[in-house]
C-alpha atoms as a PDB file:
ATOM      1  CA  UNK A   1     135.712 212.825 169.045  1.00  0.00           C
ATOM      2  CA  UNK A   2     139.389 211.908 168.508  1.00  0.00           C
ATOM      3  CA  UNK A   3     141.856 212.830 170.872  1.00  0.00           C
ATOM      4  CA  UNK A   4     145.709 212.636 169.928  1.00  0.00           C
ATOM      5  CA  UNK A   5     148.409 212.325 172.836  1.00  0.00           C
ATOM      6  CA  UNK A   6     152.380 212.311 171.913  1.00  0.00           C
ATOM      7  CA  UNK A   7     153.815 210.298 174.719  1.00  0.00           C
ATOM      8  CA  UNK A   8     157.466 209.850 173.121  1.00  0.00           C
ATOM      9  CA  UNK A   9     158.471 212.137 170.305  1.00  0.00           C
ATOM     10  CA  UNK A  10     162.460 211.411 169.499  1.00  0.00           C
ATOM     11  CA  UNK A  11     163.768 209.207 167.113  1.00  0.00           C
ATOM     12  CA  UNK A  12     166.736 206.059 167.176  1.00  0.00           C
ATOM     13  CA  UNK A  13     167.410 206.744 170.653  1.00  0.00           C
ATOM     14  CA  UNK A  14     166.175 208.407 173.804  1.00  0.00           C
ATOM     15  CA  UNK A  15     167.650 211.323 174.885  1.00  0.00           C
ATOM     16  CA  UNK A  16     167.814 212.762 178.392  1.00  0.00           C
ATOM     17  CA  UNK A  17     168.922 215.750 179.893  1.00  0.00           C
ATOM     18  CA  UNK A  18     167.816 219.497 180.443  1.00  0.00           C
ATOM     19  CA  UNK A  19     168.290 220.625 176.537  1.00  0.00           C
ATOM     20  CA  UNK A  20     165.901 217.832 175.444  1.00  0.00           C
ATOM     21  CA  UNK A  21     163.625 218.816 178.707  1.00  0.00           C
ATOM     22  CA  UNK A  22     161.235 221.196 176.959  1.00  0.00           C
ATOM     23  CA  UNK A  23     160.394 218.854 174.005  1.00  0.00           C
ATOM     24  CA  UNK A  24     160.775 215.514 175.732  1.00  0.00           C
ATOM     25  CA  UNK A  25     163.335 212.358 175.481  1.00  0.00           C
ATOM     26  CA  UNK A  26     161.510 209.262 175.208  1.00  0.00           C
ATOM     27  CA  UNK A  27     160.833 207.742 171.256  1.00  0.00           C
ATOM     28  CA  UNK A  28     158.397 206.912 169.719  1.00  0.00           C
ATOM     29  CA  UNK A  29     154.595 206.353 171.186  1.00  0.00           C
ATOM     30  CA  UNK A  30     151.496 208.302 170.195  1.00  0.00           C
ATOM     31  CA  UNK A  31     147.918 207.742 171.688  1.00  0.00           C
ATOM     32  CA  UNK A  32     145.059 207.986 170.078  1.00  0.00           C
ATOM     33  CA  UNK A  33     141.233 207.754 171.627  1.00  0.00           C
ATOM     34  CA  UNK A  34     138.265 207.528 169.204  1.00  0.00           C
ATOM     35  CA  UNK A  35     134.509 208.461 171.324  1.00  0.00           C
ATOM     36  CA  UNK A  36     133.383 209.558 174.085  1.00  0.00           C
ATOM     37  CA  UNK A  37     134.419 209.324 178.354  1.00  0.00           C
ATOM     38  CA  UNK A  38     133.582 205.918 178.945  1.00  0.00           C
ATOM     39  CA  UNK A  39     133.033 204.580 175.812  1.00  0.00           C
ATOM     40  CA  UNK A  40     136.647 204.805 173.536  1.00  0.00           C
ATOM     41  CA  UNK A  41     138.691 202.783 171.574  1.00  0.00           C
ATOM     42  CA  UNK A  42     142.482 202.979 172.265  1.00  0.00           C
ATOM     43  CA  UNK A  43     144.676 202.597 169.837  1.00  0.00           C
ATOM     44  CA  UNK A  44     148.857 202.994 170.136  1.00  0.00           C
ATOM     45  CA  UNK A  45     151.266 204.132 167.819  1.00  0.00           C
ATOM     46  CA  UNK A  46     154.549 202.487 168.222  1.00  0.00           C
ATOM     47  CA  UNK A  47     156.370 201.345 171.608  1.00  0.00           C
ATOM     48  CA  UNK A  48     158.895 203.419 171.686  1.00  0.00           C
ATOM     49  CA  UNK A  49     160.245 204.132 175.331  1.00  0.00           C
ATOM     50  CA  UNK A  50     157.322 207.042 176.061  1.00  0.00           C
ATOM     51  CA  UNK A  51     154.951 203.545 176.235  1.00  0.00           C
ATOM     52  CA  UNK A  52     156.183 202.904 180.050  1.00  0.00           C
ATOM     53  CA  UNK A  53     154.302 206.388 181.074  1.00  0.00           C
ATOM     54  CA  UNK A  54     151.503 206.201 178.925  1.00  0.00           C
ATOM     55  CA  UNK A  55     150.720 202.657 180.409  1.00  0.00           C
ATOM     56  CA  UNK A  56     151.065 203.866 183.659  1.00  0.00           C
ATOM     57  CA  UNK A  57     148.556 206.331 183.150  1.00  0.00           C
ATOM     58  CA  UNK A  58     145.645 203.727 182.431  1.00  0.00           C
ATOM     59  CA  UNK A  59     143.626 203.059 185.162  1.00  0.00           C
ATOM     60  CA  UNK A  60     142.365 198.742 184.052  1.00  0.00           C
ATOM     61  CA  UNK A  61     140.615 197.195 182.893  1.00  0.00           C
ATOM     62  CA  UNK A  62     142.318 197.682 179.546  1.00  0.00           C
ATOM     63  CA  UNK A  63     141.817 197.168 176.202  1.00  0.00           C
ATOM     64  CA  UNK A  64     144.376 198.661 174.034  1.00  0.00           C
ATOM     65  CA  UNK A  65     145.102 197.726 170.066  1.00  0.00           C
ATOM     66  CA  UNK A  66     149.114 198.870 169.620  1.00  0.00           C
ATOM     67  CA  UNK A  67     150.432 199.565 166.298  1.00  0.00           C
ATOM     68  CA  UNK A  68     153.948 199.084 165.226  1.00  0.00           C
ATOM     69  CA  UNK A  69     155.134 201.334 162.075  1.00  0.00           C
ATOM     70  CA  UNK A  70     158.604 198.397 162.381  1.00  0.00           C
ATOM     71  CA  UNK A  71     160.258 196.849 164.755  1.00  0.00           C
ATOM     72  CA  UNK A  72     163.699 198.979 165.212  1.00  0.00           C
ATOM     73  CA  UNK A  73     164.313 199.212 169.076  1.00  0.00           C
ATOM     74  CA  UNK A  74     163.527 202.791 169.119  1.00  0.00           C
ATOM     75  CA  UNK A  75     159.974 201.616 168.375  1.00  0.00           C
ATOM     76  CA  UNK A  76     159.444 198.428 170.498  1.00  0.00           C
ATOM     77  CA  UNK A  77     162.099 199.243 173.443  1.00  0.00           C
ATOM     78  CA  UNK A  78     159.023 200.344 175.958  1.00  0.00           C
ATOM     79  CA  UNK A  79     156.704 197.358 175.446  1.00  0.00           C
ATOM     80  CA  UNK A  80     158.630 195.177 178.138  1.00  0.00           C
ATOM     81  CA  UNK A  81     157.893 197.968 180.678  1.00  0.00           C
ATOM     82  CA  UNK A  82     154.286 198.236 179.321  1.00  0.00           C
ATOM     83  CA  UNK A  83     152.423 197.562 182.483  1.00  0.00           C
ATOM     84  CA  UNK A  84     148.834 196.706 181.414  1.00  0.00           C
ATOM     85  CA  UNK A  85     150.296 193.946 179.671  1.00  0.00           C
ATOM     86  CA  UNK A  86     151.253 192.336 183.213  1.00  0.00           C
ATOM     87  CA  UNK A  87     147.655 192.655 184.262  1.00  0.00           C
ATOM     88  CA  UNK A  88     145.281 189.280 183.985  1.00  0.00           C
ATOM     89  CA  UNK A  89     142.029 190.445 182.617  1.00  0.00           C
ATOM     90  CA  UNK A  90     143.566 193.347 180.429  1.00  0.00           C
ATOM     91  CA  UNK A  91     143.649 192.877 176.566  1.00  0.00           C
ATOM     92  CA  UNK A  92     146.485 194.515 174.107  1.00  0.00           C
ATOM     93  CA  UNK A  93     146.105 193.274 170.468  1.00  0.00           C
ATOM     94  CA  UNK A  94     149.973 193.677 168.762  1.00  0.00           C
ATOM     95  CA  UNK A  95     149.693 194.870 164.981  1.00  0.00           C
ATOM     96  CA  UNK A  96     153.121 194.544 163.159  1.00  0.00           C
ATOM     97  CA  UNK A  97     153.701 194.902 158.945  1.00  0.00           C
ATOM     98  CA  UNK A  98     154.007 191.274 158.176  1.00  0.00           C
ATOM     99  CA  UNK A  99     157.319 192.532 156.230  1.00  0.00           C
ATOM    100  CA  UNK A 100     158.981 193.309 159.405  1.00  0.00           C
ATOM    101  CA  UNK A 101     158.061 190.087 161.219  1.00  0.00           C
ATOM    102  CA  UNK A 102     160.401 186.850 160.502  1.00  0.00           C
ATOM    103  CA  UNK A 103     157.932 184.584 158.293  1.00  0.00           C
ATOM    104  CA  UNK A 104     155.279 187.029 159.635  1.00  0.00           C
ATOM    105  CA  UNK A 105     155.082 186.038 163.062  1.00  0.00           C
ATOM    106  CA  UNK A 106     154.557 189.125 165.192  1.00  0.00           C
ATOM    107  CA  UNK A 107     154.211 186.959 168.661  1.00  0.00           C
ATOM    108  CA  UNK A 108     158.174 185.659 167.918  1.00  0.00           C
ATOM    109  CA  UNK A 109     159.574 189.106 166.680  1.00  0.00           C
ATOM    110  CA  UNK A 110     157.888 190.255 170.340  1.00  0.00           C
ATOM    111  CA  UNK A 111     159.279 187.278 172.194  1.00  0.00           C
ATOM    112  CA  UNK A 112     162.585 187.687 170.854  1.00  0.00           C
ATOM    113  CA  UNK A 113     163.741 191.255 172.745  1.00  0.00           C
ATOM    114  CA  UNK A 114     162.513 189.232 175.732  1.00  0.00           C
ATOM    115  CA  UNK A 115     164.555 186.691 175.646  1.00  0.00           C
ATOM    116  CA  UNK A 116     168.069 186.015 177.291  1.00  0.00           C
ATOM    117  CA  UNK A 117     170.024 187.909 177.416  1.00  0.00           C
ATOM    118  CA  UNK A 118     168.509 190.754 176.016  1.00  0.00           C
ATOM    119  CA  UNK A 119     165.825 190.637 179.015  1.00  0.00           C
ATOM    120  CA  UNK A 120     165.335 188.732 182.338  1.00  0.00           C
ATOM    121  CA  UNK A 121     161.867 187.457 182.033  1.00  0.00           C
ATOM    122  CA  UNK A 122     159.949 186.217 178.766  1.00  0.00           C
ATOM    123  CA  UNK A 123     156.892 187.252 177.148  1.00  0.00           C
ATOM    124  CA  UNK A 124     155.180 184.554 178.850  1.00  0.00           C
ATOM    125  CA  UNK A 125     154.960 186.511 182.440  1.00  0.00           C
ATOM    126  CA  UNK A 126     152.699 189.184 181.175  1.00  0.00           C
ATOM    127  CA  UNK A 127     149.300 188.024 182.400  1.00  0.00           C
ATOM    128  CA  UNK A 128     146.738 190.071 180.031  1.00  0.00           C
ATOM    129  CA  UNK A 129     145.479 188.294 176.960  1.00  0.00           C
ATOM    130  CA  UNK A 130     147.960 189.185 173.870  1.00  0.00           C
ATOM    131  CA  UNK A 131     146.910 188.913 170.570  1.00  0.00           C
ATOM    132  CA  UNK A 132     149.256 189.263 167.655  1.00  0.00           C
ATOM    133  CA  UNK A 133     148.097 190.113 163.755  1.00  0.00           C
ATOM    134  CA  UNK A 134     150.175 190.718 161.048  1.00  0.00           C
ATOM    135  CA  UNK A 135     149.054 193.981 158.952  1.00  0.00           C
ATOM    136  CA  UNK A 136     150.481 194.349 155.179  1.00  0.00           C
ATOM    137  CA  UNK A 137     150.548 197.738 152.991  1.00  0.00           C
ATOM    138  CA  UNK A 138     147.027 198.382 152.002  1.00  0.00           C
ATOM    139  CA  UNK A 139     145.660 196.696 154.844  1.00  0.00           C
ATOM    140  CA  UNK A 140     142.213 198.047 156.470  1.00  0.00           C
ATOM    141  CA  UNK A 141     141.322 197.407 159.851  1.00  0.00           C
ATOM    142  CA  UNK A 142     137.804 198.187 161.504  1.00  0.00           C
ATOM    143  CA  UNK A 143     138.262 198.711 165.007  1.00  0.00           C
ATOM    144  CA  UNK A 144     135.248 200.064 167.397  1.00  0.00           C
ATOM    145  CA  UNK A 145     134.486 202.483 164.981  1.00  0.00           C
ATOM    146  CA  UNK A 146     137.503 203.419 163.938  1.00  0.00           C
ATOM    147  CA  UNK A 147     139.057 203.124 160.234  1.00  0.00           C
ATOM    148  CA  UNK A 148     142.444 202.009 160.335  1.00  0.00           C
ATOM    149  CA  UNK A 149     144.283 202.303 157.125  1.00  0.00           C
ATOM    150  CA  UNK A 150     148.101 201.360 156.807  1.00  0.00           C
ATOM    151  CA  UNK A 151     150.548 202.084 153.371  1.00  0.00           C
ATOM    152  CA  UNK A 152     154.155 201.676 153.032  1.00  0.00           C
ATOM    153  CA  UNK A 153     156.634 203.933 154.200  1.00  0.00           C
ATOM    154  CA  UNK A 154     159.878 204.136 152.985  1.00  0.00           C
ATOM    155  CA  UNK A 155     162.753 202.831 155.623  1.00  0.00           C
ATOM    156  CA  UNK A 156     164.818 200.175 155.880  1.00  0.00           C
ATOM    157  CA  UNK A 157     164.024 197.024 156.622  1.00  0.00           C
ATOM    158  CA  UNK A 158     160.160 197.542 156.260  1.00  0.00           C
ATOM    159  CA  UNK A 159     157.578 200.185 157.669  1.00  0.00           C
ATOM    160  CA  UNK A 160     154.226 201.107 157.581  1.00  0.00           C
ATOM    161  CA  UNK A 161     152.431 204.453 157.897  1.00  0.00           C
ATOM    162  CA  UNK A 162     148.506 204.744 159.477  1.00  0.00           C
ATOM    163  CA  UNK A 163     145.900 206.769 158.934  1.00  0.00           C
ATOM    164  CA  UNK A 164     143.134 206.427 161.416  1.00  0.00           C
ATOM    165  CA  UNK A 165     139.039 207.625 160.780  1.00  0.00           C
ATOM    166  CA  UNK A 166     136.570 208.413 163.101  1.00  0.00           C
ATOM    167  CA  UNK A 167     133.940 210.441 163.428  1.00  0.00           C
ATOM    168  CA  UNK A 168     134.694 212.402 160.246  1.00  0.00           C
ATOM    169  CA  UNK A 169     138.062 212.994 161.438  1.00  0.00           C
ATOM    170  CA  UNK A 170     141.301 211.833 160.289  1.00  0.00           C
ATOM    171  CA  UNK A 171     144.718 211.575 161.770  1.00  0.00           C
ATOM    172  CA  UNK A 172     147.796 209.869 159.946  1.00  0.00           C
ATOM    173  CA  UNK A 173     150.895 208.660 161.430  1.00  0.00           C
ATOM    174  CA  UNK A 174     153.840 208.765 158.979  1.00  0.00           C
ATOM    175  CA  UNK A 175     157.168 208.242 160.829  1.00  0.00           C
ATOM    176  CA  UNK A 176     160.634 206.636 159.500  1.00  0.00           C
ATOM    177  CA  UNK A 177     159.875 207.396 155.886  1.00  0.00           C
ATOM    178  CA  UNK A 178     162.154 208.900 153.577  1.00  0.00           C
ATOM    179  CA  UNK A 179     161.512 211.452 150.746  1.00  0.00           C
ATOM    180  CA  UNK A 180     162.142 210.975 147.316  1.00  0.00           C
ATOM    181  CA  UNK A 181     165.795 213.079 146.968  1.00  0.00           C
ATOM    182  CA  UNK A 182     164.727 213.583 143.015  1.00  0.00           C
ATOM    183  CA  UNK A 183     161.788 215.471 144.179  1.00  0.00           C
ATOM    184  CA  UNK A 184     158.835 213.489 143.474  1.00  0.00           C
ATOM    185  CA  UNK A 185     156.359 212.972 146.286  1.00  0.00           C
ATOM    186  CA  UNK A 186     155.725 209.466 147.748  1.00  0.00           C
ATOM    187  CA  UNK A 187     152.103 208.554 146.227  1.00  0.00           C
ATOM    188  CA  UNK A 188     151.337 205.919 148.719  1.00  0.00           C
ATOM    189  CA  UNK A 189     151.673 208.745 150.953  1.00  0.00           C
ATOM    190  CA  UNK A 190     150.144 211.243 149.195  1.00  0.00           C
ATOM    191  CA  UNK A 191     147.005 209.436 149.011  1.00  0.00           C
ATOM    192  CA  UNK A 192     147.511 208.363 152.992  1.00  0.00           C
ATOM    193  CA  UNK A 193     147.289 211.721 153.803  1.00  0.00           C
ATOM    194  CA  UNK A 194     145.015 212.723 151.276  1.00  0.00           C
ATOM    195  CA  UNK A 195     142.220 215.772 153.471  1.00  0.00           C
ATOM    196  CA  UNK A 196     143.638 214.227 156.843  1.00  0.00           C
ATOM    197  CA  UNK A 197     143.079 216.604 160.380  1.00  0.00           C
ATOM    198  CA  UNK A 198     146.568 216.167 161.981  1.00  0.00           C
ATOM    199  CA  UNK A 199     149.691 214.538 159.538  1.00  0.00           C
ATOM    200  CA  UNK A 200     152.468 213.336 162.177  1.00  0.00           C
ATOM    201  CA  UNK A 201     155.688 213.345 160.059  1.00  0.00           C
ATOM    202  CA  UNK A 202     158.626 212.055 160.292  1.00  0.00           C
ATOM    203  CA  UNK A 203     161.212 215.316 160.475  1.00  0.00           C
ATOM    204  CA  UNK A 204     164.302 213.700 161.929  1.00  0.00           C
ATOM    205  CA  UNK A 205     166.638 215.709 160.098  1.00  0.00           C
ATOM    206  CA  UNK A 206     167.158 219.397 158.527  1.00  0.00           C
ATOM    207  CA  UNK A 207     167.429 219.756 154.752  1.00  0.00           C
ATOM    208  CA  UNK A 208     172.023 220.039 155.607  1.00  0.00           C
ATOM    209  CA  UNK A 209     171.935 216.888 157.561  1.00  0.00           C
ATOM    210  CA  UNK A 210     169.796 214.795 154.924  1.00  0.00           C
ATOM    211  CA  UNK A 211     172.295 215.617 152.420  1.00  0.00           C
ATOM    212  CA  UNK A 212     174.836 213.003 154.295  1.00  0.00           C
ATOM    213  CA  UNK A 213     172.251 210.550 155.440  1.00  0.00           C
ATOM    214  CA  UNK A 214     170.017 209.789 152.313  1.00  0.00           C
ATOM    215  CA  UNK A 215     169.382 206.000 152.439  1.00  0.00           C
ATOM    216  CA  UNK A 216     168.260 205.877 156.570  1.00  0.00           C
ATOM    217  CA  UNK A 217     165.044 206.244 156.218  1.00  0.00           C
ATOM    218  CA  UNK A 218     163.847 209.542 157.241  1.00  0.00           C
ATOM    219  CA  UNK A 219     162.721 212.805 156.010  1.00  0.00           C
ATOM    220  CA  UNK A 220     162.922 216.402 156.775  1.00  0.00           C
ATOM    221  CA  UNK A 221     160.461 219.362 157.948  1.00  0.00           C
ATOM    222  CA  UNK A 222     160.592 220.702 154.586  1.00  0.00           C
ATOM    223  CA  UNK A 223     158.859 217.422 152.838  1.00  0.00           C
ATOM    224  CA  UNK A 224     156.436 217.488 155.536  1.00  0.00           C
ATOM    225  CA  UNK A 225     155.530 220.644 154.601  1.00  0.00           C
ATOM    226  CA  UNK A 226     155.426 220.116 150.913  1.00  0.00           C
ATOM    227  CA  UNK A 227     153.364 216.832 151.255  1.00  0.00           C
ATOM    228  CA  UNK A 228     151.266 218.207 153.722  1.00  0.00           C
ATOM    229  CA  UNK A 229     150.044 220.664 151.277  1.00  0.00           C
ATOM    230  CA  UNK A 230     149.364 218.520 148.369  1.00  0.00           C
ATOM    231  CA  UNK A 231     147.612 216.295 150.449  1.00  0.00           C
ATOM    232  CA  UNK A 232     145.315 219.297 151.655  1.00  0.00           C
ATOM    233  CA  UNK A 233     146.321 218.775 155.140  1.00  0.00           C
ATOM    234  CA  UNK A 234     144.836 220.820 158.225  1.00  0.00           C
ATOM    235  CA  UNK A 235     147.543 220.702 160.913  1.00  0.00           C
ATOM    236  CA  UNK A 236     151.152 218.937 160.340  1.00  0.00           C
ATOM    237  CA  UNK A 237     153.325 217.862 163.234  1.00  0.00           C
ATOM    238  CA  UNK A 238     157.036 217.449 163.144  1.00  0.00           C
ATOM    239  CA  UNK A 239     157.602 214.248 164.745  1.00  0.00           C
ATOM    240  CA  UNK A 240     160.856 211.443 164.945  1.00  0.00           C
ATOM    241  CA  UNK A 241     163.089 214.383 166.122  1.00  0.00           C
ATOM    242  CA  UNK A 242     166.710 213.983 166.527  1.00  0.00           C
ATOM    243  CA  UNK A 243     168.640 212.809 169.567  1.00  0.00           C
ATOM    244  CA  UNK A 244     171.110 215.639 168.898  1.00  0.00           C
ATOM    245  CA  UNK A 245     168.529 218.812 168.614  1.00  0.00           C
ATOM    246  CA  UNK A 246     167.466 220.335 171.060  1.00  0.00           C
ATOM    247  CA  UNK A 247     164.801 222.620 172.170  1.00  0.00           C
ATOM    248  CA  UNK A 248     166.045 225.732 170.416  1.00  0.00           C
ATOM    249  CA  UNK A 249     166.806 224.103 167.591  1.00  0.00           C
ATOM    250  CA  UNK A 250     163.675 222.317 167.429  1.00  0.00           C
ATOM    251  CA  UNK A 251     161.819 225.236 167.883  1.00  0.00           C
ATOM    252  CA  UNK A 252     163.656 227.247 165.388  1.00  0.00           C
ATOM    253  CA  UNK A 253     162.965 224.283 162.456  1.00  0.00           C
ATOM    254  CA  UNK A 254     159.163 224.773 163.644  1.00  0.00           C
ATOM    255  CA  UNK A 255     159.498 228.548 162.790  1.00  0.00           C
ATOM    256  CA  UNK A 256     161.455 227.745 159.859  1.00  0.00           C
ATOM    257  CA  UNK A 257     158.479 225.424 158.934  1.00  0.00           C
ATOM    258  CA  UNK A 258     155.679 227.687 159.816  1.00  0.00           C
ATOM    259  CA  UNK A 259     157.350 229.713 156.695  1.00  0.00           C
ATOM    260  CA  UNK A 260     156.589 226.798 153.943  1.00  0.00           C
ATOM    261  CA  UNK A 261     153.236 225.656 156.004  1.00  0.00           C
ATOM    262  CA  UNK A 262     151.688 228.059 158.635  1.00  0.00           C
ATOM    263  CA  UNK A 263     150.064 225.342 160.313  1.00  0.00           C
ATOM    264  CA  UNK A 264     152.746 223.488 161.916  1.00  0.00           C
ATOM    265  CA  UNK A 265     153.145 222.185 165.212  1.00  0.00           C
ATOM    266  CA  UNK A 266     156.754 220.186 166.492  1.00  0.00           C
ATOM    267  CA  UNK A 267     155.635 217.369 168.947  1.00  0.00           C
ATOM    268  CA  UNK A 268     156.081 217.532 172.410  1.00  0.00           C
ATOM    269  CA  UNK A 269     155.832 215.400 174.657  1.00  0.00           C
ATOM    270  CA  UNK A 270     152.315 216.026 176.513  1.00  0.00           C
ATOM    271  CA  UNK A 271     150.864 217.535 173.542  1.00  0.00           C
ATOM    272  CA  UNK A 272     147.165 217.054 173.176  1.00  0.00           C
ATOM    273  CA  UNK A 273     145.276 217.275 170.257  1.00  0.00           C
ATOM    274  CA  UNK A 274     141.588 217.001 170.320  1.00  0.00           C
ATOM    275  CA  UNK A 275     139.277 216.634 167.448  1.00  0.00           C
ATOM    276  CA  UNK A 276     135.679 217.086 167.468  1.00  0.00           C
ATOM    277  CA  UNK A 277     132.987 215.008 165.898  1.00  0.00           C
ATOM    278  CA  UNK A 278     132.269 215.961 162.461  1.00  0.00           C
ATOM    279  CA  UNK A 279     128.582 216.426 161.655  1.00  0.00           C
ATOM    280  CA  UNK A 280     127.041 214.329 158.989  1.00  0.00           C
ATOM    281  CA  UNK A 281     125.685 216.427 155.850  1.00  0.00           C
ATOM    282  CA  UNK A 282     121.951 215.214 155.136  1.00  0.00           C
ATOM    283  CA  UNK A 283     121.323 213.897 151.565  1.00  0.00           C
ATOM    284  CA  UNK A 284     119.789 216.786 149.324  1.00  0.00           C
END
């Protein structure tokens, strides 16, 4: 079984306040769980500022493998409040695209946001047992069962999208990537996505707004929808939303979306998505 968990769901900065209440304020952080009670692997995607809550909700020991798609502060900003990481005895592997990291050290691009005087306290305080690994595009990753794949995505600076397997199941996290304005569809992506369960896109912006940001890095519910159904994709979720929508006008692009793909679900924060094991066809 895989069970998906959106924890932070907004992109470049959090944002507070009762129109943002419905759909949540906190960036970037998705958990996933591959298996059964007792016996799963958890894996995090990014560490956005919804990481404080979701670390608070894990009862130790820990053992938790966290996945950066880059290393904007949108996307790290919660890991120095990541409590488990405080915790002797707990383990959190860091996984970073080696493009991101300065000479591909992942431990210093870490260090650095905790460091004065950015921070009051270093990395060095948190007590669980860190371990830091570089991932480039095309990279696999076997991790208790679990496939994880990683391509690039198309943002400034460096990013990489995930797909995760398990179980016959297939989730793929594709935030801060930017469609191709001539129309063509990203084939990295394409194949990323390629049958996936869930597809968490990156829909920061409506198709008006994109027209005066091409070149930051993100996409639009429309291209989710449109990749989503080349790929063959069974559920797509808007993800990366906007600082300035809010919960009208998120829901109204996820109506709007529903139109181009009818299985569409905007991310909020609490969603749960749970997957079941697929069963294994016999061999004729």
């Amino acid at each position: 079984m895989m069970r998906v968990r959106f924890w932070g769901v907004r992109g470049s900065i959090a944002a507070a306040g009762h129109p943002t209440a419905g759909v949540g304020g906190n960036t970037s952080c998705v958990e996933v769980r591959c298996g059964t009670a007792g016996d799963e692997t958890l894996l995090i995607f990014d560490a956005g500022t919804g990481l404080r809550l979701l670390g608070e909700s894990l009862a130790g020991p820990v053992t938790a493998h966290l996945f950066l798609s880059h290393l904007h502060w949108d996307h790290i900003q919660g890991f120095p409040f990541f409590g488990p990481a405080y915790v002797p005895g707990n383990r959190v592997g860091l996984y970073a695209p080696e493009r991101c990291a300065p000479g591909g050290d992942v431990r210093a691009a870490f260090a650095a946001q905790m460091r004065a005087p950015h921070f009051p306290v270093g990395l060095d305080v948190m007590r669980a047992e860190l371990a830091f690994e570089a991932v480039a595009a095309g990279g696999e990753l076997e991790i208790g069962g679990a496939r994880v794949r990683a391509a690039a995505a198309k943002h400034p600076n460096g990013c990489l999208a995930y797909r995760v397997d398990y179980a016959g199941r297939s989730v793929v996290y594709a935030t801060d990537t930017e469609h191709d304005a001539a129309g063509g569809l990203d084939a990295d992506l394409l194949e990323l996505a390629r049958g996936a369960d869930v597809l968490i896109y990156d829909a920061q912006y409506t198709s008006a707004e994109y027209a005066a940001r091409r070149g930051w890095g993100h996409s639009t519910a429309a291209e989710g929808a449109r990749l989503a159904s080349a790929a063959g994709v069974s559920q797509l979720v808007l993800f990366h939303h906007d600082p300035t929508h809010d919960d009208w006008q998120i829901a109204r692009i996820e109506a709007e979306t529903r139109g181009l793909f009818p299985s569409t679900t905007a991310a909020r924060e609490g969603l749960t998505l749970t997957l079941e094991a697929r069963a294994r066809r016999s061999a004729a």
